[in-house]
Protein backbone atom coordinates (compact mmCIF):
# COMPACT_ATOMS: atom_id res chain seq x y z
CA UNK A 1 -3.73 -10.46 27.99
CA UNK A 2 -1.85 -8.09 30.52
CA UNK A 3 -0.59 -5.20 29.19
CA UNK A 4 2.55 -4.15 31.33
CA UNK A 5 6.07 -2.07 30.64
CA UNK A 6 8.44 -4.69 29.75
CA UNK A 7 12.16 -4.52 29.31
CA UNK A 8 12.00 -6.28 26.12
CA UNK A 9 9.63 -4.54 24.79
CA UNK A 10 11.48 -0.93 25.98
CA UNK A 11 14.42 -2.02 23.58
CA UNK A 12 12.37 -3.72 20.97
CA UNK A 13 10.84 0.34 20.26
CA UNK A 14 13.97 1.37 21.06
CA UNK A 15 15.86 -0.58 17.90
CA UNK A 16 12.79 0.29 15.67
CA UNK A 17 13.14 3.73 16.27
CA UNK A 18 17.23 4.16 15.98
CA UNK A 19 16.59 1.96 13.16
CA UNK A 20 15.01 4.75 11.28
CA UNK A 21 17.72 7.42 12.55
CA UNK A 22 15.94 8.78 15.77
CA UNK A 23 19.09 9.86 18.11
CA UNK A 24 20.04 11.94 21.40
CA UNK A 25 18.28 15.77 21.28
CA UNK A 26 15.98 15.05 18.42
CA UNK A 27 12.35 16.30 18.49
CA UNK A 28 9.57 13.54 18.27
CA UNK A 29 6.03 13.76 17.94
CA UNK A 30 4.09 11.37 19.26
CA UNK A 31 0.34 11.33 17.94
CA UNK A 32 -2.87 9.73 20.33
CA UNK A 33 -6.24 9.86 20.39
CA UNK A 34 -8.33 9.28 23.61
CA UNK A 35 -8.91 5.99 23.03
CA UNK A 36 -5.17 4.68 22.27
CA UNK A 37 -3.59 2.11 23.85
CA UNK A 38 -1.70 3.23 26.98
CA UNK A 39 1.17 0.24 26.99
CA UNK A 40 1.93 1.56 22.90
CA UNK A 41 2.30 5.04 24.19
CA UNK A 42 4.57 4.32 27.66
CA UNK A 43 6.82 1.68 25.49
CA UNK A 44 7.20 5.24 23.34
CA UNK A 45 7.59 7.39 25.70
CA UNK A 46 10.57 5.20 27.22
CA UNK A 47 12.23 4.31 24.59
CA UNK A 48 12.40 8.14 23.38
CA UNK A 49 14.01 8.71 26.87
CA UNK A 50 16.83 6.08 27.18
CA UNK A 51 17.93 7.28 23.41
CA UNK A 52 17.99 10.86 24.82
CA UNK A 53 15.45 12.47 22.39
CA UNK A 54 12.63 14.90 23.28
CA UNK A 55 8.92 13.73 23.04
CA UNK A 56 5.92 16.35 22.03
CA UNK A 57 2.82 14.31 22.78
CA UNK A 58 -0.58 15.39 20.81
CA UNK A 59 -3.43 13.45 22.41
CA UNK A 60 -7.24 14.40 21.19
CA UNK A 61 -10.64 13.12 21.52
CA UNK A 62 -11.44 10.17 20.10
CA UNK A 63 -13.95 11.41 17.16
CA UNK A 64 -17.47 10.51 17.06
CA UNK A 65 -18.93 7.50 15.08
CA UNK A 66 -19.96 8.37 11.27
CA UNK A 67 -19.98 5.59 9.56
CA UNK A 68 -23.17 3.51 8.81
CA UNK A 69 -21.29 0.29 9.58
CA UNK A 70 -18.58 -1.06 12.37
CA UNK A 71 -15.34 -0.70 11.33
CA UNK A 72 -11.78 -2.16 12.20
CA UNK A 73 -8.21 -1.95 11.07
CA UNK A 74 -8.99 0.47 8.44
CA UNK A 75 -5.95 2.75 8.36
CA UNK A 76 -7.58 5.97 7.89
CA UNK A 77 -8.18 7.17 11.56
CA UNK A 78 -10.23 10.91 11.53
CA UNK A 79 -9.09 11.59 14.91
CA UNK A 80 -6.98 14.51 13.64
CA UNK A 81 -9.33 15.68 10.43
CA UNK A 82 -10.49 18.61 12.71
CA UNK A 83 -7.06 19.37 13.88
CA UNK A 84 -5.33 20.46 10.31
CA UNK A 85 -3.24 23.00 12.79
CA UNK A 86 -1.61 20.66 14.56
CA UNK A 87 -0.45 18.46 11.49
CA UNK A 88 0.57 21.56 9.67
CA UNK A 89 2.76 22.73 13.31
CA UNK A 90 4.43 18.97 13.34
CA UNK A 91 6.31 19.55 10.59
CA UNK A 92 8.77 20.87 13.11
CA UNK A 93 9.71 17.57 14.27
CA UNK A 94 12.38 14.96 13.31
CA UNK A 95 9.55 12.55 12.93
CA UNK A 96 6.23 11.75 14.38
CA UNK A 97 5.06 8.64 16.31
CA UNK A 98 1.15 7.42 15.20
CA UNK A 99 -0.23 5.52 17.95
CA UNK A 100 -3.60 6.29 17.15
CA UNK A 101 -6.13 3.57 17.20
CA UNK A 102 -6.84 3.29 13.59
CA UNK A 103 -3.62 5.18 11.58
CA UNK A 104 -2.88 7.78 10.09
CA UNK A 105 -2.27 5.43 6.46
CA UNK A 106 -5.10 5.87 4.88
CA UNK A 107 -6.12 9.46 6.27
CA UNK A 108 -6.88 12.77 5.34
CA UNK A 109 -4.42 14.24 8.28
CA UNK A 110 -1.47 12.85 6.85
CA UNK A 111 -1.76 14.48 3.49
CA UNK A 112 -1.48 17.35 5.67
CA UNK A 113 1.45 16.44 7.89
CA UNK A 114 3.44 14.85 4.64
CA UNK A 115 2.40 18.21 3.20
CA UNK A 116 4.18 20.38 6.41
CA UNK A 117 7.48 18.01 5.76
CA UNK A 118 6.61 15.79 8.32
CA UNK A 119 7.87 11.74 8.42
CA UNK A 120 6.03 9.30 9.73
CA UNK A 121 6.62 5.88 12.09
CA UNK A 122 3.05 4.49 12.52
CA UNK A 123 2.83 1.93 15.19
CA UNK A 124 -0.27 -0.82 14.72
CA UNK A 125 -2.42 -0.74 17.65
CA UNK A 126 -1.26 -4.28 18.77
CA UNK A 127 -0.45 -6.25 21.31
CA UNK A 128 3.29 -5.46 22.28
CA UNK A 129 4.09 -9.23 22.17
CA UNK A 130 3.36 -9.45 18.34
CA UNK A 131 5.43 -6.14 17.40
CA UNK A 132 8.01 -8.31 19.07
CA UNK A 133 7.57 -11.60 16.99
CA UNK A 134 7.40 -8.95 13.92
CA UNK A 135 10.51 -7.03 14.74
CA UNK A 136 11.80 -4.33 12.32
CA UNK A 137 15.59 -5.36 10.66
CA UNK A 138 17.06 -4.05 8.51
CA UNK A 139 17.14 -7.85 6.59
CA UNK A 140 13.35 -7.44 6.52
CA UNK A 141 13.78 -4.20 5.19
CA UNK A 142 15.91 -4.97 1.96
CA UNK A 143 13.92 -7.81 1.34
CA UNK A 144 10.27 -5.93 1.38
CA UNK A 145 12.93 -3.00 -0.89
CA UNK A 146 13.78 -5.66 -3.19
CA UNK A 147 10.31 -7.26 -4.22
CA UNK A 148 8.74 -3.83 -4.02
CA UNK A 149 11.56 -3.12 -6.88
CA UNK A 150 10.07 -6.35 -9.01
CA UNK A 151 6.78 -5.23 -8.35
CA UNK A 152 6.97 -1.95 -9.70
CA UNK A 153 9.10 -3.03 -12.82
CA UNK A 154 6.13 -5.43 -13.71
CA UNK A 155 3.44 -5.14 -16.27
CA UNK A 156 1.12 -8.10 -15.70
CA UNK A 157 0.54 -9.93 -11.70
CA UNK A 158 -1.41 -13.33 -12.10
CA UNK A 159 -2.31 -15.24 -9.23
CA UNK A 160 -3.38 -18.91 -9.06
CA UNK A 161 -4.23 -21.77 -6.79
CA UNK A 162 -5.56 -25.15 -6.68
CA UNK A 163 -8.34 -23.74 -4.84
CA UNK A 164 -9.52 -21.72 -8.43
CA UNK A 165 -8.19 -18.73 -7.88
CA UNK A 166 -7.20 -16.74 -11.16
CA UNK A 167 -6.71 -13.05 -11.29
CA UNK A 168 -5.00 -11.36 -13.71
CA UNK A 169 -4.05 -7.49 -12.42
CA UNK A 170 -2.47 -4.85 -14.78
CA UNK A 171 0.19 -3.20 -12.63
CA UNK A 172 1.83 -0.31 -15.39
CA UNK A 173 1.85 2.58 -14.04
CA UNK A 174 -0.13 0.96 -10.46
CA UNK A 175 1.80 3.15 -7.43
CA UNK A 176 3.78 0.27 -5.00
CA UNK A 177 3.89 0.57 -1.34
CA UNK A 178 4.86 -1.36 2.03
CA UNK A 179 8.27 -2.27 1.82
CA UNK A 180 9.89 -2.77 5.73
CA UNK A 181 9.59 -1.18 8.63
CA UNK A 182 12.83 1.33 8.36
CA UNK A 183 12.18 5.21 7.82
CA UNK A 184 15.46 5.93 5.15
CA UNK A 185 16.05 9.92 5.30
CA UNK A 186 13.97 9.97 1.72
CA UNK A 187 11.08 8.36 3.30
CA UNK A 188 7.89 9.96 4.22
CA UNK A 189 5.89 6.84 6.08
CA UNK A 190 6.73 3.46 7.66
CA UNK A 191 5.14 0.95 9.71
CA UNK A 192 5.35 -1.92 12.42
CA UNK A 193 4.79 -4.42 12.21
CA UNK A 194 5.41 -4.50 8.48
CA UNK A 195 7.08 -6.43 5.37
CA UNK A 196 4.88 -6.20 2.21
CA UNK A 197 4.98 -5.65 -1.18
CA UNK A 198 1.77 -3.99 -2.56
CA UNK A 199 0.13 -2.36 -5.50
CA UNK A 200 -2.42 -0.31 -5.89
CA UNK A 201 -4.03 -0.91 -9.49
CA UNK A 202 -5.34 1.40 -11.57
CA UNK A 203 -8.60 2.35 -12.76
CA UNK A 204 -10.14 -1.03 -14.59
CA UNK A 205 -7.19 -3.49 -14.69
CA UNK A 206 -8.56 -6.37 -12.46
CA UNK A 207 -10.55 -8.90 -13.48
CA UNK A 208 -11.38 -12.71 -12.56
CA UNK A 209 -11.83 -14.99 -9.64
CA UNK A 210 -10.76 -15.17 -6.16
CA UNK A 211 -11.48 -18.27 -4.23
CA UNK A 212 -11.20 -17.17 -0.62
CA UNK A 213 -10.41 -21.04 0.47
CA UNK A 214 -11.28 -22.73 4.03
CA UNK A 215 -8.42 -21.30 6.62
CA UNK A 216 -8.17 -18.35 4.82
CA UNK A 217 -8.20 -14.51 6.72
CA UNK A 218 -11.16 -11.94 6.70
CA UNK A 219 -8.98 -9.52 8.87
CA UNK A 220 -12.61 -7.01 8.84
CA UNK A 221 -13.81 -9.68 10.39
CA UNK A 222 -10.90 -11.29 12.37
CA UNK A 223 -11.58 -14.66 11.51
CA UNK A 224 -10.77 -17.85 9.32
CA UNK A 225 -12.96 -18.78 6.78
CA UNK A 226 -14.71 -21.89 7.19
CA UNK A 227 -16.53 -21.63 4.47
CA UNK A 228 -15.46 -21.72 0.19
CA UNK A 229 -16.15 -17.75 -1.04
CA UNK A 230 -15.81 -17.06 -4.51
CA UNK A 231 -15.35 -13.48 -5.08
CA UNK A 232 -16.01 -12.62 -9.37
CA UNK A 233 -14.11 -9.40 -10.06
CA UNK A 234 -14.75 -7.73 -13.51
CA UNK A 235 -12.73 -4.29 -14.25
CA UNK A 236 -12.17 -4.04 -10.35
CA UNK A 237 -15.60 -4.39 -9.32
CA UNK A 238 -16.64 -7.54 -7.53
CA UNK A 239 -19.62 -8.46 -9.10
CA UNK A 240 -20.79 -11.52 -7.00
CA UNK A 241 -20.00 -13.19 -4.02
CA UNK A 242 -20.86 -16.79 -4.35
CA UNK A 243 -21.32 -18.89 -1.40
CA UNK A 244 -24.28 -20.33 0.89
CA UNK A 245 -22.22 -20.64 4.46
CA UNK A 246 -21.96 -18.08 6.86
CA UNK A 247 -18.72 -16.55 5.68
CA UNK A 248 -19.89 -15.52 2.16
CA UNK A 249 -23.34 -13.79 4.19
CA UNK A 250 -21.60 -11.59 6.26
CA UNK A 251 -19.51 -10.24 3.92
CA UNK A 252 -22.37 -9.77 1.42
CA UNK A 253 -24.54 -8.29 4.50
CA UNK A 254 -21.46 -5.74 5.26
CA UNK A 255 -21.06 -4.62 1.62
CA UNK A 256 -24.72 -3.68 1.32
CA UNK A 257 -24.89 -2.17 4.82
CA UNK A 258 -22.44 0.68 3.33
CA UNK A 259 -24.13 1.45 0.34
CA UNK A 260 -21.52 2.52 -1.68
CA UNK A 261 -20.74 0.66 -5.45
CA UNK A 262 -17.20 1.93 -4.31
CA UNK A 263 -17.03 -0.73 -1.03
CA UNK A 264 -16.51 -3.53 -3.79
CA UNK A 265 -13.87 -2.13 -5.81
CA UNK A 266 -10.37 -3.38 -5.32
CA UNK A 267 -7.99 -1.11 -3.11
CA UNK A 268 -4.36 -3.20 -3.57
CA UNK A 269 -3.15 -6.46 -3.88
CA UNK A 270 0.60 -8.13 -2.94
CA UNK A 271 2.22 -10.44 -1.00
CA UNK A 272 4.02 -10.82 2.44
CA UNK A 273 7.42 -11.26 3.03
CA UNK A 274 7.48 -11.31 6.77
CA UNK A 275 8.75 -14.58 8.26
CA UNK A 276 7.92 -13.71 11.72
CA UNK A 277 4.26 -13.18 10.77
CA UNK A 278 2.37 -16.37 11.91
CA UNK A 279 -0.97 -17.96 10.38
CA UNK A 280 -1.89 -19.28 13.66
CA UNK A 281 -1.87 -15.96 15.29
CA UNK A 282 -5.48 -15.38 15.06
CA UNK A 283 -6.32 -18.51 17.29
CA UNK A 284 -3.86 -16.76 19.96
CA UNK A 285 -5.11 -13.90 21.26
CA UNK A 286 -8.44 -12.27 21.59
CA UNK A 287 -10.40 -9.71 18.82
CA UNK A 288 -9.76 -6.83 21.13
CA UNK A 289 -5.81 -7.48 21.89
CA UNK A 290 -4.53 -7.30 18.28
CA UNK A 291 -5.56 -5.28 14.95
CA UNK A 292 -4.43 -8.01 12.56
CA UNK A 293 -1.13 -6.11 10.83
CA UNK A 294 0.34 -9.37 11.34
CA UNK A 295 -1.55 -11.96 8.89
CA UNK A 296 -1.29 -9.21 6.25
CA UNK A 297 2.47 -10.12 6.08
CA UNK A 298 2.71 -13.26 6.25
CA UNK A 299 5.36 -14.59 4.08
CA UNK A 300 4.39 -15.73 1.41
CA UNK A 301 0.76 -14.96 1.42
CA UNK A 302 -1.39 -13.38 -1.02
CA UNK A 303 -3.36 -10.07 0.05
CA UNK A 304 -6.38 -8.99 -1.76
CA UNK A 305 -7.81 -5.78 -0.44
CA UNK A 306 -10.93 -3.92 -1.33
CA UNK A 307 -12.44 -0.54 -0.52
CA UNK A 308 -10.25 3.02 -0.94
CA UNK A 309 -7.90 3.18 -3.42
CA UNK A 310 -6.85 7.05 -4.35
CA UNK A 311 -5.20 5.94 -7.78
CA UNK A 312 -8.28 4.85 -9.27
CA UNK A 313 -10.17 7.98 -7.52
CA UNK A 314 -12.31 5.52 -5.45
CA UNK A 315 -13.07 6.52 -1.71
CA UNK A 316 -15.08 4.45 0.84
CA UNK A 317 -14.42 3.55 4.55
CA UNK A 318 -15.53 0.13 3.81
CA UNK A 319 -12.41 -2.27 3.71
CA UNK A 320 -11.58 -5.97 3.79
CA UNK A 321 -8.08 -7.52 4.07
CA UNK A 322 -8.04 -10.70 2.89
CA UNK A 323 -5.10 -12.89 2.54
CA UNK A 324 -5.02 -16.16 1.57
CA UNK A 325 -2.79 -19.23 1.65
CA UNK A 326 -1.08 -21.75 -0.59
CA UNK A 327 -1.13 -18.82 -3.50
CA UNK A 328 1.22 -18.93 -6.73
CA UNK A 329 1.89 -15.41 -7.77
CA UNK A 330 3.60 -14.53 -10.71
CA UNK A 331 5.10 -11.08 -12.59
CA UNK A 332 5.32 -10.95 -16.39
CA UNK A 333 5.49 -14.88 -16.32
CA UNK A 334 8.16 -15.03 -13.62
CA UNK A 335 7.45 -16.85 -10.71
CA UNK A 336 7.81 -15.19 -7.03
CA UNK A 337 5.40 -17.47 -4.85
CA UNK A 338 4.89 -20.88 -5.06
CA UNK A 339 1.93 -22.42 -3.03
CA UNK A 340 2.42 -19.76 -0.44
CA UNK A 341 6.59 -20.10 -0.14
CA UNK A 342 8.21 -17.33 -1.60
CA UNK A 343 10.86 -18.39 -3.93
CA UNK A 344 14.63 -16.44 -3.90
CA UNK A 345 14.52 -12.95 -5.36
CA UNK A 346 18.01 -13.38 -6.73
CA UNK A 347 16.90 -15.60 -9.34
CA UNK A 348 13.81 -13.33 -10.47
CA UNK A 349 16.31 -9.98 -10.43
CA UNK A 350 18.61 -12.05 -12.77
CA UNK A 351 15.27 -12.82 -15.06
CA UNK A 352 14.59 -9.06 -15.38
CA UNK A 353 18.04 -8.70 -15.82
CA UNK A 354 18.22 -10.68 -18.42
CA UNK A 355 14.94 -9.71 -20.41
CA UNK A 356 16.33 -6.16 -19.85
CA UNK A 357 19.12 -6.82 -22.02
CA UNK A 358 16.83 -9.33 -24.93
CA UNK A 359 15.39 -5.37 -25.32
């Protein structure tokens, strides 16, 4: 797809970044790496300019491969590992722009720049046209607030579908994130596109089965499955992958190209609550024009990742994003997804509400 500057696009960046408080004089960094995409960077760089701020760009090398297997949409860019000066100097700024290829999520850098008092707006090396469909507002926002709050007041997730899915996930004490795409002046890190609502268990508090049914995402992979995978998860490991079609090889073939016992533990698990995120998307555009942010926040859906979770003290660059239709999700017995629709929050608030005050 062409890649040109864009009105549109100029004020959608523009309304993403007032959204989170950017204004006339302030200083913003704006993070690259050799190999970002230009269009991301010159829809920055002219927004900054018609809201009057000032715009520091950092661009570096793209770093050298080092890991023993392709990898996409990871999160955890090292671009800036061998650069711990220039996080620690960006603390300076009102906030800083990531627009490197992989993010700084997941990364060792950002410790550093959350560390110097820096705040974060990463920006998902996509296509402009679906950070448009997935625009940040501020309705978005208090919705991904509001099931973030459920979440994290929850002791037990269970998830079900006709399919055979049944996983059971212990979520006291698990640390929520996602939430929308709005940097609040308590907030360290925010991205677009965004709206989820995730959890990253603890150390050996998921167990059962997912079926990973036809339709289905493997966002590693950038594909539907067209094939039934079973994945059997006992105390957060998957223990088998059960399947004969092509799907359930590669992913077996991936997990043992890495190596690592740690590639098959679970990283986090939610759901999307993004209603401009489409399904279809996939079948749209090309592997190359779009990282895949989008089917991870689909509304509705049910994402179970695995790889890297710091909570549990697991660490691997190995990562699959898998989300999965026609889900019903459920916290402490309450009901928030129903075959893939999410159901009203106002209802579940008045549930805990209520079982609050049973205590």
């Amino acid at each position: 797809m062409i890649e040109i500057l864009e009105p549109k696009w100029v004020k959608c960046f523009r309304d993403f970044f007032e959204l989170s408080g950017v204004k006339a004089g302030d200083l913003i960094g704006v993070l690259a790496e050799s190999q970002s995409r230009q269009i991301l960077l010159d829809l920055t760089d002219h927004a900054l300019h018609q809201i009057g701020a000032r715009s520091l760009r950092v661009t570096v090398p793209s770093p050298q491969l080092a890991d023993p297997m392709p990898v996409r949409s990871t999160g955890a860019t090292y671009a800036y590992d061998a650069y711990p000066e220039i996080m620690g100097s960006l603390g300076i700024c009102s906030l800083v722009v990531d627009c490197t290829v992989e993010g700084l999520l997941h990364s060792k850098a950002r410790q550093e720049l959350l560390s110097a008092g820096g705040r974060v707006l990463m920006v998902s090396n996509e296509h402009p046209e679906v950070l448009e469909r997935c625009a940040a507002t501020r309705e978005l926002h208090e919705l991904a607030l509001k099931s973030l709050s459920l979440l994290d007041n929850s002791s037990l997730m269970e998830v079900r579908s006709e399919a055979g899915t049944d996983l059971r996930i212990n979520t006291v004490g698990a640390p929520c994130r996602g939430g929308g795409v709005i940097l609040g002046p308590n907030d360290k890190i925010a991205y677009w596109p965004a709206g989820l609502c995730l959890c990253f268990p603890l150390s050996q508090t998921v167990n059962g089965r997912v079926v990973l049914d036809l339709g289905d995402v493997n966002l590693t992979f950038k594909k539907y499955f067209e094939d039934q995978v079973v994945l059997h998860i006992e105390n957060d490991q998957v223990i088998e992958i059960e399947g004969s079609g092509l799907d359930a090889t590669l992913m077996r073939s991936y997990y043992e190209g890495w190596n690592d016992p740690n590639a098959y533990t679970i990283s986090h698990v939610g759901w999307g609550v993004n209603p401009g995120a489409k399904w279809e998307a996939l079948t749209m555009y090309d592997k190359a024009d779009i990282n895949g942010t989008e089917l991870r926040a689909i509304a509705g859906s049910f994402l179970l990742s695995t790889g890297a979770n710091e909570f549990a003290n697991r660490f691997t660059n190995c990562h699959f994003d898998l989300p999965m239709r026609n889900c019903d999700i459920f916290l402490d017995r309450h009901q928030v997804v129903d075959k893939g629709n999410l159901l009203p929050l106002t209802n579940h608030c008045l549930l805990y509400t209520s079982d609050a005050a049973d205590e």
